[in-house]
C-alpha atoms as a PDB file:
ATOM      1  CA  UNK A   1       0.000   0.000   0.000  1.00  0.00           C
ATOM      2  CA  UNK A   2       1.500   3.106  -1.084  1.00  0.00           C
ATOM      3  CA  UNK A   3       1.807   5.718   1.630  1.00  0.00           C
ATOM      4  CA  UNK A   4      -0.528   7.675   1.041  1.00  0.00           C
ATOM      5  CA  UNK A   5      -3.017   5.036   2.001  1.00  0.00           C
ATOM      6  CA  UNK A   6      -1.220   4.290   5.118  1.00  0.00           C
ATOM      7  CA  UNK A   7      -1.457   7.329   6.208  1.00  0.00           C
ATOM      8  CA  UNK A   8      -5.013   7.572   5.937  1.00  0.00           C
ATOM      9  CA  UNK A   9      -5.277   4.003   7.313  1.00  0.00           C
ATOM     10  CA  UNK A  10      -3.345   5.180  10.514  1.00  0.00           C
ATOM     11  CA  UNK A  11      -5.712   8.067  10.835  1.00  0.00           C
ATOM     12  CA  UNK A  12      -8.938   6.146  10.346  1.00  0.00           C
ATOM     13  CA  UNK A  13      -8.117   3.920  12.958  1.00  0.00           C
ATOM     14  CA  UNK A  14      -7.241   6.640  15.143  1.00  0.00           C
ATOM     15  CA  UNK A  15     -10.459   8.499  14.992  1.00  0.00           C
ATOM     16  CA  UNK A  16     -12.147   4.881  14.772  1.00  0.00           C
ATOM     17  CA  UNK A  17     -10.367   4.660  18.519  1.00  0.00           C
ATOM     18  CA  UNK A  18     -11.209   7.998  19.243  1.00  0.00           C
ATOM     19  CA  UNK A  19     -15.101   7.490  18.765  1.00  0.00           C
ATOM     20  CA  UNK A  20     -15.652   4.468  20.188  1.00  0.00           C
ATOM     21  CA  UNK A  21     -14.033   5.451  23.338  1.00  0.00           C
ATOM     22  CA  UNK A  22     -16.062   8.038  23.386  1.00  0.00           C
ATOM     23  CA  UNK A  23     -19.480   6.564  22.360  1.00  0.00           C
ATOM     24  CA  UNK A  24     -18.665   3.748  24.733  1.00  0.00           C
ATOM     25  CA  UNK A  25     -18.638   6.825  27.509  1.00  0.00           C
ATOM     26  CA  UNK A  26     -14.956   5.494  28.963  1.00  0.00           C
ATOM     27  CA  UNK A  27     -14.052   8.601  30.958  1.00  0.00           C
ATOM     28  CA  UNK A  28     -11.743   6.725  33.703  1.00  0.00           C
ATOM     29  CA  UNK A  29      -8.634   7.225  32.362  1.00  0.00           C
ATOM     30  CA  UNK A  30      -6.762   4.246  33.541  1.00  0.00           C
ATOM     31  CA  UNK A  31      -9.562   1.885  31.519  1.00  0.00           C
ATOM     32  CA  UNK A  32      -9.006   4.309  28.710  1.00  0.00           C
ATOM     33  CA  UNK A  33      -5.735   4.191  28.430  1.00  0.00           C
ATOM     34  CA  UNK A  34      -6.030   0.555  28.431  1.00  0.00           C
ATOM     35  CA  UNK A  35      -8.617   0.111  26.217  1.00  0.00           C
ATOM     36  CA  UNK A  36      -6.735   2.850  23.658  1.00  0.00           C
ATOM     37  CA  UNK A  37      -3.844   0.417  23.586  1.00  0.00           C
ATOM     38  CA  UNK A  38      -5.444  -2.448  23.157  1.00  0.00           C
ATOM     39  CA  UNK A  39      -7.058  -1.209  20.112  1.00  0.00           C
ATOM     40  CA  UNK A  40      -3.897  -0.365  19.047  1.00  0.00           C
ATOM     41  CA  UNK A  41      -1.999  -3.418  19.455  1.00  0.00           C
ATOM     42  CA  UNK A  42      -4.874  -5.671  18.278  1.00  0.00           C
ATOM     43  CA  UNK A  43      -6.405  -6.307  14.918  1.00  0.00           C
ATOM     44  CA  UNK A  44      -7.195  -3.205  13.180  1.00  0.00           C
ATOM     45  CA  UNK A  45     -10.635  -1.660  13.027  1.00  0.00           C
ATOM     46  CA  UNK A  46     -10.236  -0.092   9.693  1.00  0.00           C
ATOM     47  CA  UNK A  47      -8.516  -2.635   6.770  1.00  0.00           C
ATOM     48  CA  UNK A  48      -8.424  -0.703   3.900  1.00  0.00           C
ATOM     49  CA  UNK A  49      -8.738   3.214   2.530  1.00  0.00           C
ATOM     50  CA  UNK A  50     -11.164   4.972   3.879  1.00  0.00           C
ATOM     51  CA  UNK A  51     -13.071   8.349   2.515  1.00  0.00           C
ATOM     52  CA  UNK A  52     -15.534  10.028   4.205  1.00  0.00           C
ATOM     53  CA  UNK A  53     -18.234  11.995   3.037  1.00  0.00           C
ATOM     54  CA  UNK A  54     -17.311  15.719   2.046  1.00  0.00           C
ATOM     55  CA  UNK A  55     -20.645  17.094   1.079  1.00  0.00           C
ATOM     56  CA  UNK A  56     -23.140  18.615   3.291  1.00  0.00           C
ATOM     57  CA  UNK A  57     -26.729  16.368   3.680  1.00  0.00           C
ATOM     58  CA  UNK A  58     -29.734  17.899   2.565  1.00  0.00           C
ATOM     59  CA  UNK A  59     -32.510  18.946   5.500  1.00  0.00           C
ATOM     60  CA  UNK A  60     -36.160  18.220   4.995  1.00  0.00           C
ATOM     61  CA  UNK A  61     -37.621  21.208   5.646  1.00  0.00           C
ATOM     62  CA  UNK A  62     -40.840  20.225   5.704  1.00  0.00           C
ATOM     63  CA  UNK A  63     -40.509  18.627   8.566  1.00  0.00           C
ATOM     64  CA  UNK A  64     -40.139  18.485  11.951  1.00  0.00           C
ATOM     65  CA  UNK A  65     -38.549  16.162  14.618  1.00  0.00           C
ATOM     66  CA  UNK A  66     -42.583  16.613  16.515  1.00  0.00           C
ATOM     67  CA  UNK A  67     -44.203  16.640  13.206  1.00  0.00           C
ATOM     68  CA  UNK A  68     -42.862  12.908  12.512  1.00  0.00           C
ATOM     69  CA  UNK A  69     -44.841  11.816  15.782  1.00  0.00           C
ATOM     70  CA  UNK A  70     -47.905  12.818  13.965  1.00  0.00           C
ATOM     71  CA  UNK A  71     -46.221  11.098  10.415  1.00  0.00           C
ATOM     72  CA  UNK A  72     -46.337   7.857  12.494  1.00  0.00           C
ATOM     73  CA  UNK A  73     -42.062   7.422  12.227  1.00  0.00           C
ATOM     74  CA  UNK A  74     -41.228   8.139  16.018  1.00  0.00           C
ATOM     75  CA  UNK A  75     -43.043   7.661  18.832  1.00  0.00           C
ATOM     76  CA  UNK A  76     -43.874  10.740  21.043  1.00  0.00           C
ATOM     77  CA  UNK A  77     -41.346   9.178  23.784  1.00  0.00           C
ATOM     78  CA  UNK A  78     -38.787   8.421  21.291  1.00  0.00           C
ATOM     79  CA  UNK A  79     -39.061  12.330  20.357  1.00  0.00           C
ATOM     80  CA  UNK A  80     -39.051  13.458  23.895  1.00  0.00           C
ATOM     81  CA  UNK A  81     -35.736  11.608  24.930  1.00  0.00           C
ATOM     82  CA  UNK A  82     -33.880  12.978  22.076  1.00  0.00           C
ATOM     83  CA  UNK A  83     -35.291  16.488  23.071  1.00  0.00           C
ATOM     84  CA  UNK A  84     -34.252  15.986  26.710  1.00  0.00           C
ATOM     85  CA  UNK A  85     -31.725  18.282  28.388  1.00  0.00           C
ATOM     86  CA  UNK A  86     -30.479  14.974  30.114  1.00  0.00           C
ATOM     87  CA  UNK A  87     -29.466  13.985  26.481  1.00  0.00           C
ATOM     88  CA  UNK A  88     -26.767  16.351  25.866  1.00  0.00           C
ATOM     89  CA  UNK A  89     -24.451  14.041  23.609  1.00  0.00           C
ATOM     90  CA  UNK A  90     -27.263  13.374  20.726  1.00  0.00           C
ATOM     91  CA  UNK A  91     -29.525  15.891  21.305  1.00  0.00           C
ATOM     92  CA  UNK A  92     -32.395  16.619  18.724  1.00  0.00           C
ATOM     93  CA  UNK A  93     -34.780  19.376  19.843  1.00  0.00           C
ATOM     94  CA  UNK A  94     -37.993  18.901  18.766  1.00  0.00           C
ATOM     95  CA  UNK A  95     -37.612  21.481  16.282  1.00  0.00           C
ATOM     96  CA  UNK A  96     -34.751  20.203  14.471  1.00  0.00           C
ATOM     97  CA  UNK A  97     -35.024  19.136  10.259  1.00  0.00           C
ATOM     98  CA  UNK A  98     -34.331  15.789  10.223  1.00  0.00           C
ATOM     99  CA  UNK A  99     -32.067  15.491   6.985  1.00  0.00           C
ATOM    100  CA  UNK A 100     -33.796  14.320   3.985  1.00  0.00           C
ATOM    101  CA  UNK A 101     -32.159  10.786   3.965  1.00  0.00           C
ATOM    102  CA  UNK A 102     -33.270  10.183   7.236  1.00  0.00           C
ATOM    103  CA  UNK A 103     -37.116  10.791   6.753  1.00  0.00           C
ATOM    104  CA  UNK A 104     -36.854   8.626   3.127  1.00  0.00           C
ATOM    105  CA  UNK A 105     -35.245   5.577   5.190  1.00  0.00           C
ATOM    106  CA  UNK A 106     -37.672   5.657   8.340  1.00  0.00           C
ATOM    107  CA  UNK A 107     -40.486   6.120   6.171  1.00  0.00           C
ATOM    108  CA  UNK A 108     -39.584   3.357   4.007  1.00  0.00           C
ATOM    109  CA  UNK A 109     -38.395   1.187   6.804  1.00  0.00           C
ATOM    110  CA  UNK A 110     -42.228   1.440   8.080  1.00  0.00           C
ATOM    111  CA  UNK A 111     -43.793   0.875   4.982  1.00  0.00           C
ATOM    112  CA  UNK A 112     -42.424  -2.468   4.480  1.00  0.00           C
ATOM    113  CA  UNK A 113     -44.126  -4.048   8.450  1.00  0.00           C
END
């Protein structure tokens, strides 16, 4: 692999670390530390080039997070949690555009039950 692709191997599996440290919610650094260097020393989480996105997604405008309650795509709970202040890591207020992508794939994922 030529090295430009190991380059952006070494720095998909660094952010690849990065965010599942962080998703997991690891804050003790000790286990961190650990877990960061297992990760490291272990098989790879990323194999091969990597390229992410580099456009922006489109929002559906015409709708809202509370307006897909009504739609039938989330539940009024589902909407509330996401709205919470307790939520701070993946907030979505209830006035938020989902993107357009989104609504397509939870509309079609409900069509087909």
């Amino acid at each position: 692999m030529n090295k430009y692709f190991s380059t952006l191997k070494k720095r998909a599996n660094d952010r690849a670390k990065e965010a599942t440290l962080s998703v997991l919610g690891i804050n003790n650094p000790s286990l961190r530390s650990h877990l960061n260097q297992k990760m490291e020393t272990d098989e790879k989480f990323i194999n091969g080039p990597v390229f992410e996105q580099m456009f922006s997604w489109e929002r559906d405008t015409n709708y809202q997070m509370q307006d897909l309650v009504s739609e039938g795509l989330l539940s009024q709970a589902v909407v509330d949690a996401l709205d919470s202040d307790k939520n701070k890591r993946y907030a979505f207020k209830k006035t938020w555009h989902p993107f357009a992508h989104q609504y397509k794939a939870w509309n079609d994922l409900l069509k087909k039950r």
